[in-house]
PDB file of N, CA and C in Angstrom:
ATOM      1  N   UNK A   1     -63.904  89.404 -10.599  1.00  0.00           N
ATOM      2  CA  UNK A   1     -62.798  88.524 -10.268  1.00  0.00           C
ATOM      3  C   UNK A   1     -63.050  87.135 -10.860  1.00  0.00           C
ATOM      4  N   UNK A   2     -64.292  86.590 -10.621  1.00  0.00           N
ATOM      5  CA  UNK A   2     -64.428  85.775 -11.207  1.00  0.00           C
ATOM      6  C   UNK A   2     -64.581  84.999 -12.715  1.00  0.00           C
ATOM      7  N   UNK A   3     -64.741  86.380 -13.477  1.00  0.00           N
ATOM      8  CA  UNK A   3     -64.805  85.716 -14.642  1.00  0.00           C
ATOM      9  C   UNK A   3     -63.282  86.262 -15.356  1.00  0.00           C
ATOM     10  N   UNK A   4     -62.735  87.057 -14.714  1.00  0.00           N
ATOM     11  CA  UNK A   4     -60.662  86.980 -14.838  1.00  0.00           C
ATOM     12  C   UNK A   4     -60.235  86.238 -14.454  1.00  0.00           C
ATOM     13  N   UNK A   5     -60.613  85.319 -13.104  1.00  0.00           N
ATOM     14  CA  UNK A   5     -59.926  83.577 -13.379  1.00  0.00           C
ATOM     15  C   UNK A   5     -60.749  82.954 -14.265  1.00  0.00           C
ATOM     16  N   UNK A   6     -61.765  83.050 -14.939  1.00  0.00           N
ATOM     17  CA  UNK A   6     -61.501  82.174 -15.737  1.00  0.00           C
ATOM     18  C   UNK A   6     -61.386  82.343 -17.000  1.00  0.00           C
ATOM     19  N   UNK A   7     -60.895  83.772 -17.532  1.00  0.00           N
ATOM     20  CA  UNK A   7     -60.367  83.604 -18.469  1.00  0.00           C
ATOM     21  C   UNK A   7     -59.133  83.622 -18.108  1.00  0.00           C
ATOM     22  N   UNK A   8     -58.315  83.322 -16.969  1.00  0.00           N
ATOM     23  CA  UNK A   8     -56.639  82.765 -16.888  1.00  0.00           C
ATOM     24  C   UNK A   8     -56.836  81.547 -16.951  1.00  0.00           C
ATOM     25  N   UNK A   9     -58.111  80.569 -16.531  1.00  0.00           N
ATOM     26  CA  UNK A   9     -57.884  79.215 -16.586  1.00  0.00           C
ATOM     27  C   UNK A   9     -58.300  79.082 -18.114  1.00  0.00           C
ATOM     28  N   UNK A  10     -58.765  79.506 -19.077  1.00  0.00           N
ATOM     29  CA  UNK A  10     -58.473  78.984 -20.351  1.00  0.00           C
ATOM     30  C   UNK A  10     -57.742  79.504 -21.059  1.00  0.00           C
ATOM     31  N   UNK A  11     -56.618  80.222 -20.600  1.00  0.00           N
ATOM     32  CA  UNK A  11     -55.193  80.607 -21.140  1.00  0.00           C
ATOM     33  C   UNK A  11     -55.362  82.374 -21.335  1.00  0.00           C
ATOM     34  N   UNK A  12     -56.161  82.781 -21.346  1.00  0.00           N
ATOM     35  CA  UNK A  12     -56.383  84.537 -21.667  1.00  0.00           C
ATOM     36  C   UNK A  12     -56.036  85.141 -20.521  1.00  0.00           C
ATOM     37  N   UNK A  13     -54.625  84.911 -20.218  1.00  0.00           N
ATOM     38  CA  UNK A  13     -54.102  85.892 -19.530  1.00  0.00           C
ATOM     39  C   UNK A  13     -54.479  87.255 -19.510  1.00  0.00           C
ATOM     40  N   UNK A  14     -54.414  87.924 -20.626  1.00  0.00           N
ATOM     41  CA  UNK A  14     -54.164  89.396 -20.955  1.00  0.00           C
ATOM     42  C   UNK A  14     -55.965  89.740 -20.477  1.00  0.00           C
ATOM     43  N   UNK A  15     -56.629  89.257 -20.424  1.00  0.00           N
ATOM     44  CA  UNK A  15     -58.197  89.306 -20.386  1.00  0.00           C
ATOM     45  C   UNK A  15     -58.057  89.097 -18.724  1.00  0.00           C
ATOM     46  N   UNK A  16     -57.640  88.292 -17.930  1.00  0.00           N
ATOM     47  CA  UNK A  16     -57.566  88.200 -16.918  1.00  0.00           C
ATOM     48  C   UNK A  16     -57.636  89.249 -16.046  1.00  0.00           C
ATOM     49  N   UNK A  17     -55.916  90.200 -16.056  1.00  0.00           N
ATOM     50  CA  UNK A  17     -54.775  91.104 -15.970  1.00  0.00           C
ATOM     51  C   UNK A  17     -56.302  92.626 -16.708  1.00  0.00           C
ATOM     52  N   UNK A  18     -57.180  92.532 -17.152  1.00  0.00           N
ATOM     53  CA  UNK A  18     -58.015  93.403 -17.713  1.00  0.00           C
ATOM     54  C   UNK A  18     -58.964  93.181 -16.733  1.00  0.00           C
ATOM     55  N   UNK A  19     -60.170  92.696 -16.626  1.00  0.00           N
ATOM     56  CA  UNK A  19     -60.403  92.350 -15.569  1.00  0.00           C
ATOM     57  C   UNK A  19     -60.274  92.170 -13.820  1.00  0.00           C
ATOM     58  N   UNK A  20     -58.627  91.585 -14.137  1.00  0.00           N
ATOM     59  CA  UNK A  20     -58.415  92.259 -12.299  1.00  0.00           C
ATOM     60  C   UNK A  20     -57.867  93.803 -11.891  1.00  0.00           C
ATOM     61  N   UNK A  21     -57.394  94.268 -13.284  1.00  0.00           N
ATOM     62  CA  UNK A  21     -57.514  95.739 -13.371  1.00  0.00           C
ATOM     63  C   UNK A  21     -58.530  96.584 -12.820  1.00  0.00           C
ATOM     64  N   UNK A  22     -59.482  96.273 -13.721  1.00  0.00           N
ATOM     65  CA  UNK A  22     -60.901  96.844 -14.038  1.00  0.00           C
ATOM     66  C   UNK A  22     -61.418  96.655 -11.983  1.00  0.00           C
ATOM     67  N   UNK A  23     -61.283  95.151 -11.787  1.00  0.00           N
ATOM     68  CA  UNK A  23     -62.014  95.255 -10.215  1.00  0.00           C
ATOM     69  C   UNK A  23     -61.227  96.390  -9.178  1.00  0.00           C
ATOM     70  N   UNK A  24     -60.178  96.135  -9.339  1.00  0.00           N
ATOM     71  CA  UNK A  24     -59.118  97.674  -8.855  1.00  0.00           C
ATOM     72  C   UNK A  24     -59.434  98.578  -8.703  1.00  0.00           C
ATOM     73  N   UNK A  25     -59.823  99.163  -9.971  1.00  0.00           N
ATOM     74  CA  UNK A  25     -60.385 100.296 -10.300  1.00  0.00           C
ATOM     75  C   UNK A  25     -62.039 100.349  -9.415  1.00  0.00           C
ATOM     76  N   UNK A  26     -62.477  99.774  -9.202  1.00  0.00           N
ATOM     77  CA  UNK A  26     -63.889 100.005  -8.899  1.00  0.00           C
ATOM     78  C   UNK A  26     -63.720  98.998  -7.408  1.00  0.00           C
ATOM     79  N   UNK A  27     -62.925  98.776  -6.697  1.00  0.00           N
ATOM     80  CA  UNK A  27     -62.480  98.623  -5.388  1.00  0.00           C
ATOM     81  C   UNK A  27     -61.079  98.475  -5.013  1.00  0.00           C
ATOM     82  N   UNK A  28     -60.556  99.286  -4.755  1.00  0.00           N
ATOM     83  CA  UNK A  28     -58.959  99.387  -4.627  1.00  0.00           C
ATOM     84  C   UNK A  28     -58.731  98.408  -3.108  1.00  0.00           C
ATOM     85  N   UNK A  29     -59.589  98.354  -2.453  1.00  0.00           N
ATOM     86  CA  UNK A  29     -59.404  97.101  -0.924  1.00  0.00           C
ATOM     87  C   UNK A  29     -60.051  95.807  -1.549  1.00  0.00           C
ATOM     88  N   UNK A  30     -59.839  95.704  -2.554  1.00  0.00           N
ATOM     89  CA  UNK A  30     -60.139  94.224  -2.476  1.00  0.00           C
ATOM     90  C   UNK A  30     -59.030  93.023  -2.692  1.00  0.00           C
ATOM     91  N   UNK A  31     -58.810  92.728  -1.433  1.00  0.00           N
ATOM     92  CA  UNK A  31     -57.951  91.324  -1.806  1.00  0.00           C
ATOM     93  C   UNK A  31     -57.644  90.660  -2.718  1.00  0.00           C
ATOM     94  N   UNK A  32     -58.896  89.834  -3.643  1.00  0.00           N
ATOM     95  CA  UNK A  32     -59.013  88.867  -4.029  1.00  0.00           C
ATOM     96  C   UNK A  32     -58.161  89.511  -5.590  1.00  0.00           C
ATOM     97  N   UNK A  33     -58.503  90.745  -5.943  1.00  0.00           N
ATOM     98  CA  UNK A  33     -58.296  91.328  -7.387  1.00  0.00           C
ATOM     99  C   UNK A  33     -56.651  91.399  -6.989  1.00  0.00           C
ATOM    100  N   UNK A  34     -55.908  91.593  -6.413  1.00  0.00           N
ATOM    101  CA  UNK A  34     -54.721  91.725  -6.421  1.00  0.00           C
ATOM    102  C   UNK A  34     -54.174  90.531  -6.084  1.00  0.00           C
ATOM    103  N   UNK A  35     -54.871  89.131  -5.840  1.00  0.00           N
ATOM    104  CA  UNK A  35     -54.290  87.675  -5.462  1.00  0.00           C
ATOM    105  C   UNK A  35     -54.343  87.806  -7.229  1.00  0.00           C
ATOM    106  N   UNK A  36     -55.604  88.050  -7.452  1.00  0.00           N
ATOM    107  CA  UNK A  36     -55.334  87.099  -8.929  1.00  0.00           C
ATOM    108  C   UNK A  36     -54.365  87.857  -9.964  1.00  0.00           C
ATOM    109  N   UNK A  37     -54.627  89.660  -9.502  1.00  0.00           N
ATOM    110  CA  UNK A  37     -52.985  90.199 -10.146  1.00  0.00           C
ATOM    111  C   UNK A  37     -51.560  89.690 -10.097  1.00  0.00           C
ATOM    112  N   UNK A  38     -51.648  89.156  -8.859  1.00  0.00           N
ATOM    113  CA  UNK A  38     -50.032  88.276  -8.516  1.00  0.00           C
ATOM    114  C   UNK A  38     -49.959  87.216  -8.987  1.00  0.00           C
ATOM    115  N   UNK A  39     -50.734  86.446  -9.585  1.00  0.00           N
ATOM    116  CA  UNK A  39     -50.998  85.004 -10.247  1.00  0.00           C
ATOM    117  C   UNK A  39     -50.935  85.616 -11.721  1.00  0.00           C
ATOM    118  N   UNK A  40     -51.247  86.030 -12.040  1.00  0.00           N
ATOM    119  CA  UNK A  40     -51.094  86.929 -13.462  1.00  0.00           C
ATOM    120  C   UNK A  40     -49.477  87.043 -13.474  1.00  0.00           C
ATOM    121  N   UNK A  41     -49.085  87.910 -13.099  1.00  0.00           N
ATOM    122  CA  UNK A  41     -47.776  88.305 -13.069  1.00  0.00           C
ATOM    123  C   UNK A  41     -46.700  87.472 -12.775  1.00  0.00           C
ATOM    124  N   UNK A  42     -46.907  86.393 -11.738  1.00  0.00           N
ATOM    125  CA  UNK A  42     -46.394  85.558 -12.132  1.00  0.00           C
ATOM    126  C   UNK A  42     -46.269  84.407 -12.918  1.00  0.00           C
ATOM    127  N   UNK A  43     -47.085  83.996 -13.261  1.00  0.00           N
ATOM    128  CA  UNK A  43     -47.502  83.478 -14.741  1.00  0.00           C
ATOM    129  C   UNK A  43     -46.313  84.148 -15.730  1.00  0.00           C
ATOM    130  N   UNK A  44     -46.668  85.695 -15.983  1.00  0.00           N
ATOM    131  CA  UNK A  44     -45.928  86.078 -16.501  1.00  0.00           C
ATOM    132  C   UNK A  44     -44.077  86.279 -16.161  1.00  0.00           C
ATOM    133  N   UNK A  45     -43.853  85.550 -15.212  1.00  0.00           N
ATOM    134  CA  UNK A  45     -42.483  85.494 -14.501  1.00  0.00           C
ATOM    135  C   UNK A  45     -41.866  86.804 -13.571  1.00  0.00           C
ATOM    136  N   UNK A  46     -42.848  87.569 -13.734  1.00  0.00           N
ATOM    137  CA  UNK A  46     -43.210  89.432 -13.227  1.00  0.00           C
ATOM    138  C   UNK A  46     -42.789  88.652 -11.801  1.00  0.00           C
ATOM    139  N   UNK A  47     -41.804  87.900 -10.833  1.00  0.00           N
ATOM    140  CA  UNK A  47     -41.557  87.972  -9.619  1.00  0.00           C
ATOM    141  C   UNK A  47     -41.932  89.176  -8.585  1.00  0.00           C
ATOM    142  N   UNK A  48     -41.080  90.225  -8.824  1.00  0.00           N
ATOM    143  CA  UNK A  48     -41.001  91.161  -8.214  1.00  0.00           C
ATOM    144  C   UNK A  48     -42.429  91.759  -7.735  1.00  0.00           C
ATOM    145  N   UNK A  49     -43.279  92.516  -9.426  1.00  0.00           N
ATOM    146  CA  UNK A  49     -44.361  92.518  -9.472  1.00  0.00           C
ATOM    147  C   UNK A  49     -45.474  91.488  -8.992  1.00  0.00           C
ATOM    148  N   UNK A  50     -45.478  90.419  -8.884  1.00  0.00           N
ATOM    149  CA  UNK A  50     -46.247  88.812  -8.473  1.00  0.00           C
ATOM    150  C   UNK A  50     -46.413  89.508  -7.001  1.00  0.00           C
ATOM    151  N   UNK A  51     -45.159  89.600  -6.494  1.00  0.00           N
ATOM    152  CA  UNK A  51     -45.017  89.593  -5.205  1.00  0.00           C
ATOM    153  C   UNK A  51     -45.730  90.743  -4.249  1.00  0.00           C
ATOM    154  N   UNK A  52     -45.475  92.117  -4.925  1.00  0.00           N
ATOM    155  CA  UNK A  52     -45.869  93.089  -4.704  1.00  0.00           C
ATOM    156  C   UNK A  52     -47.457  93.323  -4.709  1.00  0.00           C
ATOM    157  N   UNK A  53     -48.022  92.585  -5.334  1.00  0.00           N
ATOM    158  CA  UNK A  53     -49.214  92.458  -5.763  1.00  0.00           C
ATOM    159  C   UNK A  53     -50.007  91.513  -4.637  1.00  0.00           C
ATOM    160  N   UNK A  54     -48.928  90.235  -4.484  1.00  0.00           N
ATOM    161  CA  UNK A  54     -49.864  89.231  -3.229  1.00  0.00           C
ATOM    162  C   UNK A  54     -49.362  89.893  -1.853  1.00  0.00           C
ATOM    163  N   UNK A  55     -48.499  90.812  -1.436  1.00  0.00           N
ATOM    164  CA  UNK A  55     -48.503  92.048  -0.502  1.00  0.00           C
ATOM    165  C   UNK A  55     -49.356  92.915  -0.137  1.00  0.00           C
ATOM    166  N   UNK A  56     -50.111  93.457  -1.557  1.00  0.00           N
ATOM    167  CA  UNK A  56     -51.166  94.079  -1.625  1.00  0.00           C
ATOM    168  C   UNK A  56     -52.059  93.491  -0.606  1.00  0.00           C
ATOM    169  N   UNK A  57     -52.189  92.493  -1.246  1.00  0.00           N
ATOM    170  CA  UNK A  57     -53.822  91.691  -0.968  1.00  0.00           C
ATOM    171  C   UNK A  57     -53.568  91.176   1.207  1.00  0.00           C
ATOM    172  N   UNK A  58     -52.151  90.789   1.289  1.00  0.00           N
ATOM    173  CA  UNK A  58     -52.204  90.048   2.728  1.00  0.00           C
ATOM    174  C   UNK A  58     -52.226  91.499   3.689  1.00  0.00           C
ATOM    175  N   UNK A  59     -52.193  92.803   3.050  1.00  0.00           N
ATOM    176  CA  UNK A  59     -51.875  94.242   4.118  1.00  0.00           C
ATOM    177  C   UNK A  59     -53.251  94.234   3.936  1.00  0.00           C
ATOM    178  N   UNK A  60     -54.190  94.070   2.784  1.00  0.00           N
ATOM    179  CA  UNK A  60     -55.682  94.738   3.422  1.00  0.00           C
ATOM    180  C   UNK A  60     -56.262  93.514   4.294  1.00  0.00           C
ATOM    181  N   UNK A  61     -56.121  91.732   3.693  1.00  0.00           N
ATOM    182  CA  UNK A  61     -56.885  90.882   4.307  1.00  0.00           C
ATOM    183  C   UNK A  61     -55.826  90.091   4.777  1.00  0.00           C
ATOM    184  N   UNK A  62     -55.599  89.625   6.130  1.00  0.00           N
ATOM    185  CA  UNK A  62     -54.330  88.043   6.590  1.00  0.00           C
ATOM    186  C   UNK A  62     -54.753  87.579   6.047  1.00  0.00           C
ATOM    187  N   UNK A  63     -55.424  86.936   5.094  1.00  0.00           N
ATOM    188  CA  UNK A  63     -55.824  85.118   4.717  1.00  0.00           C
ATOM    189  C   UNK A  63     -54.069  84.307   4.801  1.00  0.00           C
ATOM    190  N   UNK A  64     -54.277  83.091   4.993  1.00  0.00           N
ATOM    191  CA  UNK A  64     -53.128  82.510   4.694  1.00  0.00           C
ATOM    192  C   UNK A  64     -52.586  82.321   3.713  1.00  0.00           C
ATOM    193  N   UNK A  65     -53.660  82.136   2.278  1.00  0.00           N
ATOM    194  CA  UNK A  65     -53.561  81.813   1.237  1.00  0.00           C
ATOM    195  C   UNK A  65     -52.269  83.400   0.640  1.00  0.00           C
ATOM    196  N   UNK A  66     -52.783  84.392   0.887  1.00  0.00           N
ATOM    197  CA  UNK A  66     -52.219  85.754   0.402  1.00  0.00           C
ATOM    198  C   UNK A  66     -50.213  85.482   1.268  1.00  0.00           C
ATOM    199  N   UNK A  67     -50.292  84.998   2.411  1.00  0.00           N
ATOM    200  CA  UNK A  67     -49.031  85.087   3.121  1.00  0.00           C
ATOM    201  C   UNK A  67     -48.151  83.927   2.140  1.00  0.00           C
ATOM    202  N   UNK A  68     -48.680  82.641   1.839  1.00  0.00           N
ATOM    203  CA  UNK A  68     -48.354  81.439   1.341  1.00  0.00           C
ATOM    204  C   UNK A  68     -48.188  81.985   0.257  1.00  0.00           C
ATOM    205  N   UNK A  69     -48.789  82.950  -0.724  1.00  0.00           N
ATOM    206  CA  UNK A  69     -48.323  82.875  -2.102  1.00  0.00           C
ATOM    207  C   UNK A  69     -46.930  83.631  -2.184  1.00  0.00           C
ATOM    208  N   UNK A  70     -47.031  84.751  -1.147  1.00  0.00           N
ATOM    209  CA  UNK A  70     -45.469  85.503  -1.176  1.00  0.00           C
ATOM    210  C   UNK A  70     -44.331  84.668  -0.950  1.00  0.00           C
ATOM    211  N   UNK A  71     -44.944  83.431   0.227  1.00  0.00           N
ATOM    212  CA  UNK A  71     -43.645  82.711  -0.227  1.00  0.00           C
ATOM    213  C   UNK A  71     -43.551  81.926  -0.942  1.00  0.00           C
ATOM    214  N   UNK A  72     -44.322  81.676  -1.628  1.00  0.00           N
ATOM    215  CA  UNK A  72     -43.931  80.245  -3.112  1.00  0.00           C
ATOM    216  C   UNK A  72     -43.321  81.405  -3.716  1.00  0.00           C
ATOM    217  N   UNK A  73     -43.742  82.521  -3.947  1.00  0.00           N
ATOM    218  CA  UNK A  73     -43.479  83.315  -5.013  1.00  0.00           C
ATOM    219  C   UNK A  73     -41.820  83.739  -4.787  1.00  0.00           C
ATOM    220  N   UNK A  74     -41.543  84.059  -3.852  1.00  0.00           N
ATOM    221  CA  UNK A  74     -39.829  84.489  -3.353  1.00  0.00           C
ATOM    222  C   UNK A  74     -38.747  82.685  -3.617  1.00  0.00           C
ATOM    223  N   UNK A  75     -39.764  81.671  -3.618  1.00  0.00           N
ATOM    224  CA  UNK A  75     -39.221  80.181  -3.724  1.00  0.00           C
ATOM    225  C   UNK A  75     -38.841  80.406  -5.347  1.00  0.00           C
ATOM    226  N   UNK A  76     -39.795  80.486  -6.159  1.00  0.00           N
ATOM    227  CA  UNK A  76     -39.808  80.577  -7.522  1.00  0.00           C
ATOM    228  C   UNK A  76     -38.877  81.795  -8.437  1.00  0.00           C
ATOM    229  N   UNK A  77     -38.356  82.654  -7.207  1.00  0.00           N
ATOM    230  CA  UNK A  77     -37.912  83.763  -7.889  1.00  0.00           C
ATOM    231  C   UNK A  77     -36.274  83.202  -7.873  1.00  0.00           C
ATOM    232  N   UNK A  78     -36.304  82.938  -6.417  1.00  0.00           N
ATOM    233  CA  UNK A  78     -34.959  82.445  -6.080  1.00  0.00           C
ATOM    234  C   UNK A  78     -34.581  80.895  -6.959  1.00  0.00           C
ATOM    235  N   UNK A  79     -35.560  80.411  -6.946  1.00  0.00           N
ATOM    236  CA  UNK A  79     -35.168  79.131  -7.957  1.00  0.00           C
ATOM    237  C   UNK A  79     -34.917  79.372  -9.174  1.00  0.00           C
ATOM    238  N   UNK A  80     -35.757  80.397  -9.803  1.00  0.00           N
ATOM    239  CA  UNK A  80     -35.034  80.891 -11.660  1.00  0.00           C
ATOM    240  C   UNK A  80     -33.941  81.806 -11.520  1.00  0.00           C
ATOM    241  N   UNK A  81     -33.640  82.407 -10.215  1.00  0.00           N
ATOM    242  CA  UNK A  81     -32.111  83.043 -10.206  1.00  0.00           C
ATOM    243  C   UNK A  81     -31.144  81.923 -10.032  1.00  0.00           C
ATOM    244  N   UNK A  82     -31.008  81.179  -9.571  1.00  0.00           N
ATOM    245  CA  UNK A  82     -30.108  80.179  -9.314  1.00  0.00           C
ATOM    246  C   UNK A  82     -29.760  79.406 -10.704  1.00  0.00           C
ATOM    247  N   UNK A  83     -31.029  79.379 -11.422  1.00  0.00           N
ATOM    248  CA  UNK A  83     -30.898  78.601 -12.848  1.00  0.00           C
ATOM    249  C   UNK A  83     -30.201  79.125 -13.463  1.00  0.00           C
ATOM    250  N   UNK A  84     -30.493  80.540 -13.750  1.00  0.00           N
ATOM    251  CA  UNK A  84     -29.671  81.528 -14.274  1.00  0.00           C
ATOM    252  C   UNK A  84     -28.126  81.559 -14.342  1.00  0.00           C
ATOM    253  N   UNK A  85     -27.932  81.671 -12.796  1.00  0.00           N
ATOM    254  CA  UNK A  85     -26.715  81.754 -12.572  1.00  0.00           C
ATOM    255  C   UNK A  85     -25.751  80.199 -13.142  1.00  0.00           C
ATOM    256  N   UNK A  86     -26.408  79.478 -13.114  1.00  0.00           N
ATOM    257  CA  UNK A  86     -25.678  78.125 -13.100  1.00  0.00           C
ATOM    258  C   UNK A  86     -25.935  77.726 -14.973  1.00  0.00           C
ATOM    259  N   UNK A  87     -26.473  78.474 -15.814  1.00  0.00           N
ATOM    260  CA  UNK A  87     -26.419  78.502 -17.019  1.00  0.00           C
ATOM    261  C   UNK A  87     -25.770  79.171 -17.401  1.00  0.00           C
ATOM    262  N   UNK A  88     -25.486  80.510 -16.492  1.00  0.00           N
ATOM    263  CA  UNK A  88     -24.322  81.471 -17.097  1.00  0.00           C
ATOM    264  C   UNK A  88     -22.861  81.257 -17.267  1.00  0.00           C
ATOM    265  N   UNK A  89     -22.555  79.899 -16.135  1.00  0.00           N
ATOM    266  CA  UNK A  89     -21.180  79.510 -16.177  1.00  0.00           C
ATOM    267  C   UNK A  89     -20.379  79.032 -16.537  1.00  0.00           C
TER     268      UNK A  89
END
């Protein structure tokens, strides 16, 4: 996990998203690999997916941090739908 944030903090997403894969694979209950999947994905604007992913992580562990990201993440989804809509008109 740790060295997939930090290749998201020096921009290597796709290395990240490989990495929090990879921890998945070799612990499917781990929280932390599916926080940083939902940070991935949304990065990548993947809402839906973002979301589904920081779901993952708050059904195996409550942290607050995992509850708080679902809702920035539903804030951010609903805020680029609204953009949308109001560019379409």
């Amino acid at each position: 996990i740790e060295m997939g944030a930090k290749a998201c903090a020096s921009g290597n997403w796709e290395l990240g998203r490989s990495y929090a894969q990879q921890a998945i694979a070799h612990n499917p209950n781990d929280p932390e690999a599916y926080y940083l999947l939902g940070l991935i994905e949304r990065n990548a604007l993947n809402y839906a997916q973002s979301t589904a992913n920081f779901e993952k992580a708050y059904s195996i562990e409550q942290k607050g941090k995992y509850k708080s990201a679902i809702l920035k993440n539903s804030t951010f989804a609903t805020n680029e739908a609204n953009v949308r809509q109001q560019l379409s008109n």
